[in-house]
PDB file of N, CA and C in Angstrom:
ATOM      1  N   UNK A   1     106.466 -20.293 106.521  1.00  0.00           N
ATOM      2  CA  UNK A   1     106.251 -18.876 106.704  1.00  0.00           C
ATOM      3  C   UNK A   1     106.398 -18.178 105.359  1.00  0.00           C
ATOM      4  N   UNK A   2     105.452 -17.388 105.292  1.00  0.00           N
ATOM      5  CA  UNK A   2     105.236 -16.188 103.758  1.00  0.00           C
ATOM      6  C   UNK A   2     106.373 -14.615 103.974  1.00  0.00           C
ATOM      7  N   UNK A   3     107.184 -14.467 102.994  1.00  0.00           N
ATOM      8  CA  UNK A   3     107.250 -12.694 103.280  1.00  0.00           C
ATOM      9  C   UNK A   3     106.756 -12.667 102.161  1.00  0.00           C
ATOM     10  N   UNK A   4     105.897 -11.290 102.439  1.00  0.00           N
ATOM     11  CA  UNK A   4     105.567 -10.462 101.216  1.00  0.00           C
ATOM     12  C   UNK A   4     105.859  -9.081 101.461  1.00  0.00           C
ATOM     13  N   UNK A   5     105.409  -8.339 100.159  1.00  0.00           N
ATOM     14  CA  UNK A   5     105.755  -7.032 100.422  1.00  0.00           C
ATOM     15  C   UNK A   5     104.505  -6.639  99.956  1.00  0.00           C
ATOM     16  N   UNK A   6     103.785  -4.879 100.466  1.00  0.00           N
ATOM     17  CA  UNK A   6     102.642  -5.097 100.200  1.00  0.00           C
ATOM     18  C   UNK A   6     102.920  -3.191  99.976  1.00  0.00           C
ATOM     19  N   UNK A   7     102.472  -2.648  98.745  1.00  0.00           N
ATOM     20  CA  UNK A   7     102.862  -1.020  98.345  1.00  0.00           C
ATOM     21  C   UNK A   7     101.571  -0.396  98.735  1.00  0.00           C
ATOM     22  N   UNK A   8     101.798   0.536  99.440  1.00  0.00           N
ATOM     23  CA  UNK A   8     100.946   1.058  99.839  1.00  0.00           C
ATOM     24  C   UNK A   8     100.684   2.945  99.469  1.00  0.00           C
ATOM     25  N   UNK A   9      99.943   3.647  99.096  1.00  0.00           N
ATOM     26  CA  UNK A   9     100.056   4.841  99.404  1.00  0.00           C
ATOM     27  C   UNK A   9      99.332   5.476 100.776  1.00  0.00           C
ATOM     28  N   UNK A  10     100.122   6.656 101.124  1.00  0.00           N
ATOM     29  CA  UNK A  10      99.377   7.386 101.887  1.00  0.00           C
ATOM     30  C   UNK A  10      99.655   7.577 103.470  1.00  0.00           C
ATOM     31  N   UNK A  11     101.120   7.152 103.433  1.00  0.00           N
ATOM     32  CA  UNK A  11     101.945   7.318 104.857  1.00  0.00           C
ATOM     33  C   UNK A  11     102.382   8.174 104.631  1.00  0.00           C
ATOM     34  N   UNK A  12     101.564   9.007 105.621  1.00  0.00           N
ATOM     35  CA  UNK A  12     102.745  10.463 105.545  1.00  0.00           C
ATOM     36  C   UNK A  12     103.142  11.139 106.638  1.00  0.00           C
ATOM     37  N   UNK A  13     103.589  10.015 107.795  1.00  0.00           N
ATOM     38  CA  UNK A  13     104.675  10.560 108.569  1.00  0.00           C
ATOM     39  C   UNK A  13     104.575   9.389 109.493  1.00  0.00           C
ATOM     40  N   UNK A  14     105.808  10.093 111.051  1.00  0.00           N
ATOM     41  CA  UNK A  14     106.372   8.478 111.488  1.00  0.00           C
ATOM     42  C   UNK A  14     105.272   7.810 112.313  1.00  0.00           C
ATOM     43  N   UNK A  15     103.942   8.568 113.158  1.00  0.00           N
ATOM     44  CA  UNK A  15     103.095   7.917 113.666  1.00  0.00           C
ATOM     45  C   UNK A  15     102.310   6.833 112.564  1.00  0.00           C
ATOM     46  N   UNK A  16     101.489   7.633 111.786  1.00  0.00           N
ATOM     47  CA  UNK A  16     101.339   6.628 110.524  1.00  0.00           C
ATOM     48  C   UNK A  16     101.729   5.307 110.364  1.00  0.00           C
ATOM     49  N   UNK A  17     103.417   5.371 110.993  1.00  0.00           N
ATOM     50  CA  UNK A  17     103.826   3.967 110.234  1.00  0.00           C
ATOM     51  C   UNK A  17     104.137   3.734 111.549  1.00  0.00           C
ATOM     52  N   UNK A  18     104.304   4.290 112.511  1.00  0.00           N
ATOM     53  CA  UNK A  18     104.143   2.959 113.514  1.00  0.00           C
ATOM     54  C   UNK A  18     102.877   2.449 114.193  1.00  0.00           C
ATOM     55  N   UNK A  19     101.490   3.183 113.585  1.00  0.00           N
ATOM     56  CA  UNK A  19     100.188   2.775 113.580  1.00  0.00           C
ATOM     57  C   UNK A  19      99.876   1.285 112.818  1.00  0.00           C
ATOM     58  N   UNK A  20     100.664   1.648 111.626  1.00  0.00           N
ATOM     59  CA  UNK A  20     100.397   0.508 110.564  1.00  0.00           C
ATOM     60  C   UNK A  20     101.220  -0.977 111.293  1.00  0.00           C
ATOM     61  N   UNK A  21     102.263  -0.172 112.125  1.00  0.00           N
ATOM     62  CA  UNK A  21     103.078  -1.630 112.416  1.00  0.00           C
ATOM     63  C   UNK A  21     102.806  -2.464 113.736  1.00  0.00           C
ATOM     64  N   UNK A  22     102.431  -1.564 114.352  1.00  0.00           N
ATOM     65  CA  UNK A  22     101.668  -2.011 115.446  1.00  0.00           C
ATOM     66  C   UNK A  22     100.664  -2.709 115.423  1.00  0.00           C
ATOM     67  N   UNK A  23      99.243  -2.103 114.663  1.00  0.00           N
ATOM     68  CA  UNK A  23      98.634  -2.652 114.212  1.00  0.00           C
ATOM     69  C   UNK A  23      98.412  -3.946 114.050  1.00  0.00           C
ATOM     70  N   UNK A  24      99.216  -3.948 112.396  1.00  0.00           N
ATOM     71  CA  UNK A  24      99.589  -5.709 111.821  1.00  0.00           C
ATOM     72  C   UNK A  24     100.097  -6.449 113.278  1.00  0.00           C
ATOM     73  N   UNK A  25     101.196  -5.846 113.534  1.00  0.00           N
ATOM     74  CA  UNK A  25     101.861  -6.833 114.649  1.00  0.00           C
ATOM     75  C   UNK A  25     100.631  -7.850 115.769  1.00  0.00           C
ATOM     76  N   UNK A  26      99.740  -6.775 116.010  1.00  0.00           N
ATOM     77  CA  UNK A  26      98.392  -7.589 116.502  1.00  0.00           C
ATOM     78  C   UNK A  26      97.784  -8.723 115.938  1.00  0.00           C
ATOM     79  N   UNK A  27      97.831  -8.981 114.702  1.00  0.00           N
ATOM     80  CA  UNK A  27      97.261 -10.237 113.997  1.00  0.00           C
ATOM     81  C   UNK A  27      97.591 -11.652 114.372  1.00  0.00           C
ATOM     82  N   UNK A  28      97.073 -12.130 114.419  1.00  0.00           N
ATOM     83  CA  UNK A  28      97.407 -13.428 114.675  1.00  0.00           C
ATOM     84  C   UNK A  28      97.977 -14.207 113.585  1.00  0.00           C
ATOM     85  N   UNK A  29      99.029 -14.799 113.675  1.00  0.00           N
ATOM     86  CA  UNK A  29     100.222 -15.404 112.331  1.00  0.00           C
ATOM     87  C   UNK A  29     101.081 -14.718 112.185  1.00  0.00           C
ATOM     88  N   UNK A  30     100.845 -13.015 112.368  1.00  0.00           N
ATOM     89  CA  UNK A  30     102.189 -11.737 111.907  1.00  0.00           C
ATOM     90  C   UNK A  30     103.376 -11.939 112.946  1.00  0.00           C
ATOM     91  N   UNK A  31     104.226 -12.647 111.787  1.00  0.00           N
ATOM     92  CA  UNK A  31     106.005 -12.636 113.265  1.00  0.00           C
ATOM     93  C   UNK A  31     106.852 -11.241 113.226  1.00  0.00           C
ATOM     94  N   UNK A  32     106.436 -11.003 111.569  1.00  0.00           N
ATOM     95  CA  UNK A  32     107.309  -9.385 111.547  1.00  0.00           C
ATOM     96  C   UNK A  32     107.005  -8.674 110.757  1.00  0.00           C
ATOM     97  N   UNK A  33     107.002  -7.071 110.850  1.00  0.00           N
ATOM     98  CA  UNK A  33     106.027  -6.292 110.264  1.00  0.00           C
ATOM     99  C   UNK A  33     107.821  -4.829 110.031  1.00  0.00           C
ATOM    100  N   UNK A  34     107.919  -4.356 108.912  1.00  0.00           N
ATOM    101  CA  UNK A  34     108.457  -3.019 108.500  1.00  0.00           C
ATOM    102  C   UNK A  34     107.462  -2.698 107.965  1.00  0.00           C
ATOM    103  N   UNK A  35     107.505  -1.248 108.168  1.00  0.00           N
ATOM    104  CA  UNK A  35     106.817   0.023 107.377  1.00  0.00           C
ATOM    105  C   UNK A  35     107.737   1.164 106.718  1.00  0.00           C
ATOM    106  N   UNK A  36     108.032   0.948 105.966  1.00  0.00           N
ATOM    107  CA  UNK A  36     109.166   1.871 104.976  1.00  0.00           C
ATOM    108  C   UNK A  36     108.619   3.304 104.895  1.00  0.00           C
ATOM    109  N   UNK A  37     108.237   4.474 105.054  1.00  0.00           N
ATOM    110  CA  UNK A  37     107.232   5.193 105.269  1.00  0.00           C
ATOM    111  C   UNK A  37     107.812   5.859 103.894  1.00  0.00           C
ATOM    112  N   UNK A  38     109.711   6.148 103.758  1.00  0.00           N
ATOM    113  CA  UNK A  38     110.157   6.671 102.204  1.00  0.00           C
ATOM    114  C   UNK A  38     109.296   5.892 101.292  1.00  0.00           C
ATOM    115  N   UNK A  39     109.561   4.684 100.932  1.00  0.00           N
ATOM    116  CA  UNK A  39     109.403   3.465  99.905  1.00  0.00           C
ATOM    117  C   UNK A  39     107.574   3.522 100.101  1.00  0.00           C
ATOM    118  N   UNK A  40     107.067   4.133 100.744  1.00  0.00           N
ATOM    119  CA  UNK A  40     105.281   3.218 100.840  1.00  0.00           C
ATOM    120  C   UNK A  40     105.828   1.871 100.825  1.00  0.00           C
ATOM    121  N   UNK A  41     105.816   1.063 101.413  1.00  0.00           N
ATOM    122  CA  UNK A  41     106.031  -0.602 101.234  1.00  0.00           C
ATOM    123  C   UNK A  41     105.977  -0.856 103.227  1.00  0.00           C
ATOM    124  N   UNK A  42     105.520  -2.333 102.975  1.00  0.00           N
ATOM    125  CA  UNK A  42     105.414  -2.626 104.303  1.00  0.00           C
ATOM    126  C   UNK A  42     105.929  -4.165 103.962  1.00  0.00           C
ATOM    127  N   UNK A  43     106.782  -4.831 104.391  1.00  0.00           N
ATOM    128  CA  UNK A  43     107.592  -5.850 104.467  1.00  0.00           C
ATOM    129  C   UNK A  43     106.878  -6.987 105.888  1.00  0.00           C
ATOM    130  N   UNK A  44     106.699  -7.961 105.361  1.00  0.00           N
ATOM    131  CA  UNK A  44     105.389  -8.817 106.400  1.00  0.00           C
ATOM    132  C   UNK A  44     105.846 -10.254 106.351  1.00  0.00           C
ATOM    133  N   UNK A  45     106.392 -10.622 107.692  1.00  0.00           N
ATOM    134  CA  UNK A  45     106.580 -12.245 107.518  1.00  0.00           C
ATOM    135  C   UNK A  45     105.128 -12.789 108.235  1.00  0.00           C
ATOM    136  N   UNK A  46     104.403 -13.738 107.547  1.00  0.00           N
ATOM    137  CA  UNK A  46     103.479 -13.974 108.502  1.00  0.00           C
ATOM    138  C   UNK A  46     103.804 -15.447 108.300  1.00  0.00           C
ATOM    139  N   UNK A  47     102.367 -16.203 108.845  1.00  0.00           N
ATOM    140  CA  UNK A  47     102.271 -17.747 108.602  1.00  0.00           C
ATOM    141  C   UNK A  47     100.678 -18.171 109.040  1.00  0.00           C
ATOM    142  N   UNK A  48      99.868 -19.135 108.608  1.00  0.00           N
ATOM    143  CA  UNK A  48      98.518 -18.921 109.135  1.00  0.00           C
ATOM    144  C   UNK A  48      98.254 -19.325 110.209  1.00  0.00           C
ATOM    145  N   UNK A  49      97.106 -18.708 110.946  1.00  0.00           N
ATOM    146  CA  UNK A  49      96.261 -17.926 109.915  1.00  0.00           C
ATOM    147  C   UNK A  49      95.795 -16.801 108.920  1.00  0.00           C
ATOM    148  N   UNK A  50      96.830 -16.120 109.486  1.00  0.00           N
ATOM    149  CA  UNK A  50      97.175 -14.594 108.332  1.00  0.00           C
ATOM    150  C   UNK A  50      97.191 -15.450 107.108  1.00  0.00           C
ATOM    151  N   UNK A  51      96.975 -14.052 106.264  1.00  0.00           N
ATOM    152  CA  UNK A  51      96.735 -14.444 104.688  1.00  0.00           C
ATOM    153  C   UNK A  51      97.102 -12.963 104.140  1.00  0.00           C
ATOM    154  N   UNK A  52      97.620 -13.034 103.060  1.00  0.00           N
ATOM    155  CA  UNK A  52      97.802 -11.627 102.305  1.00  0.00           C
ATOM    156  C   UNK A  52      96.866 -10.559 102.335  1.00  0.00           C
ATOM    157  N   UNK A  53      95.730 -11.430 101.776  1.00  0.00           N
ATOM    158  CA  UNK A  53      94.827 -10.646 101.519  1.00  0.00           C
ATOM    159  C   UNK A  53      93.871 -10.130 103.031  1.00  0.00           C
ATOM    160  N   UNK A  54      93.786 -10.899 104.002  1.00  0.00           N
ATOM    161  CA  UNK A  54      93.543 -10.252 105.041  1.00  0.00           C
ATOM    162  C   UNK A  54      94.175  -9.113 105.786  1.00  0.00           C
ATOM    163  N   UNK A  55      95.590  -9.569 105.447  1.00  0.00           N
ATOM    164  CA  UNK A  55      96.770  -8.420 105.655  1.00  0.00           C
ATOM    165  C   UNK A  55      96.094  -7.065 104.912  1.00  0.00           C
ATOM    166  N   UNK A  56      95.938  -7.088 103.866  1.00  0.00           N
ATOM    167  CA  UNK A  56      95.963  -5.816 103.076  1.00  0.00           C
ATOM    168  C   UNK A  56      94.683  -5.329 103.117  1.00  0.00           C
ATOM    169  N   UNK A  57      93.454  -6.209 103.950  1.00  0.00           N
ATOM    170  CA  UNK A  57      92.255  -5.698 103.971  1.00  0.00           C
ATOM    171  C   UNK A  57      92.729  -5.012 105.108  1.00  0.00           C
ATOM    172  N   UNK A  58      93.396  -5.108 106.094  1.00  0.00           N
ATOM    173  CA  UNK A  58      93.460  -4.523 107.335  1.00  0.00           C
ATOM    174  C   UNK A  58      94.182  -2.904 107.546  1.00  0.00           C
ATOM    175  N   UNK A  59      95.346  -2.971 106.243  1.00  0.00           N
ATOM    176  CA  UNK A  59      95.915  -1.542 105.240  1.00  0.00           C
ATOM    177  C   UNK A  59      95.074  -1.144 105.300  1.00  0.00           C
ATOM    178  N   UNK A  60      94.178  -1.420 104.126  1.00  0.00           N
ATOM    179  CA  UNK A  60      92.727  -0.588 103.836  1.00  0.00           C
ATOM    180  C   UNK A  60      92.014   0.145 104.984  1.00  0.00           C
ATOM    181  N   UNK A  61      91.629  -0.714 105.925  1.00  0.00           N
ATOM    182  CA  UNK A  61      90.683  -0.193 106.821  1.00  0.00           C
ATOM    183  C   UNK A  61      91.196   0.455 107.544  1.00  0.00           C
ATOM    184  N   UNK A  62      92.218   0.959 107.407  1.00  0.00           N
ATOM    185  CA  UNK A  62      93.072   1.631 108.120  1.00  0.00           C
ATOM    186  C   UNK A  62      93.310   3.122 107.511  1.00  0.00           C
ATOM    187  N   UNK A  63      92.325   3.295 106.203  1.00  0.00           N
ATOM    188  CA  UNK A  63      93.003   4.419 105.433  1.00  0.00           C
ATOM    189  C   UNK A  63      93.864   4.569 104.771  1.00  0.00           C
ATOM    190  N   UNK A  64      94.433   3.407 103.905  1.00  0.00           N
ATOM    191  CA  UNK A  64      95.980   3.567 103.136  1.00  0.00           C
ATOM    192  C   UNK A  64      95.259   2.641 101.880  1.00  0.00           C
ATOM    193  N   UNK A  65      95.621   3.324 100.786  1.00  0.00           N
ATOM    194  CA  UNK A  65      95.212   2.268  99.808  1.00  0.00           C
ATOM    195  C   UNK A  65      96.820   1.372  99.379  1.00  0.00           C
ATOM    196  N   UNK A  66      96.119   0.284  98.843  1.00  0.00           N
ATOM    197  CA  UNK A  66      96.556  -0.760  98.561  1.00  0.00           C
ATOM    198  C   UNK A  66      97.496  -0.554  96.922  1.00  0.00           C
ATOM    199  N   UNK A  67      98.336  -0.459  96.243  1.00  0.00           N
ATOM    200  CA  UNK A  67      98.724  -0.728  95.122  1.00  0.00           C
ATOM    201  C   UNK A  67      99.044  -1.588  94.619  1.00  0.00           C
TER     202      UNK A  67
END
């Protein structure tokens, strides 16, 4: 299993971040998902088939850019 942390801008309030966590939580591989909404950061244990970078395409399409 991977944690990463993944900085994000553009949460700006608590639906936001429990959109984002919910969300991820849907993926297939995601065991655990924080959304720091102070920090922009989202804290992600996954394992595959998740992949980082699918992770953070899914940020994106969501309206939050990626840092």
């Amino acid at each position: 299993m991977k944690s990463k942390v993944i900085h994000v801008s553009g949460i700006n309030n608590k639906t936001q971040q429990k959109q984002l966590e919910e969300h991820l939580k849907l993926i297939d591989g995601v065991k655990k998902v924080s959304v720091n909404q102070t920090n922009e950061t989202i804290s992600i244990d996954f394992e595959t088939p998740a992949s980082l970078n699918n992770l953070e395409k899914e940020v994106y399409d969501l309206g939050f850019a990626i840092l």
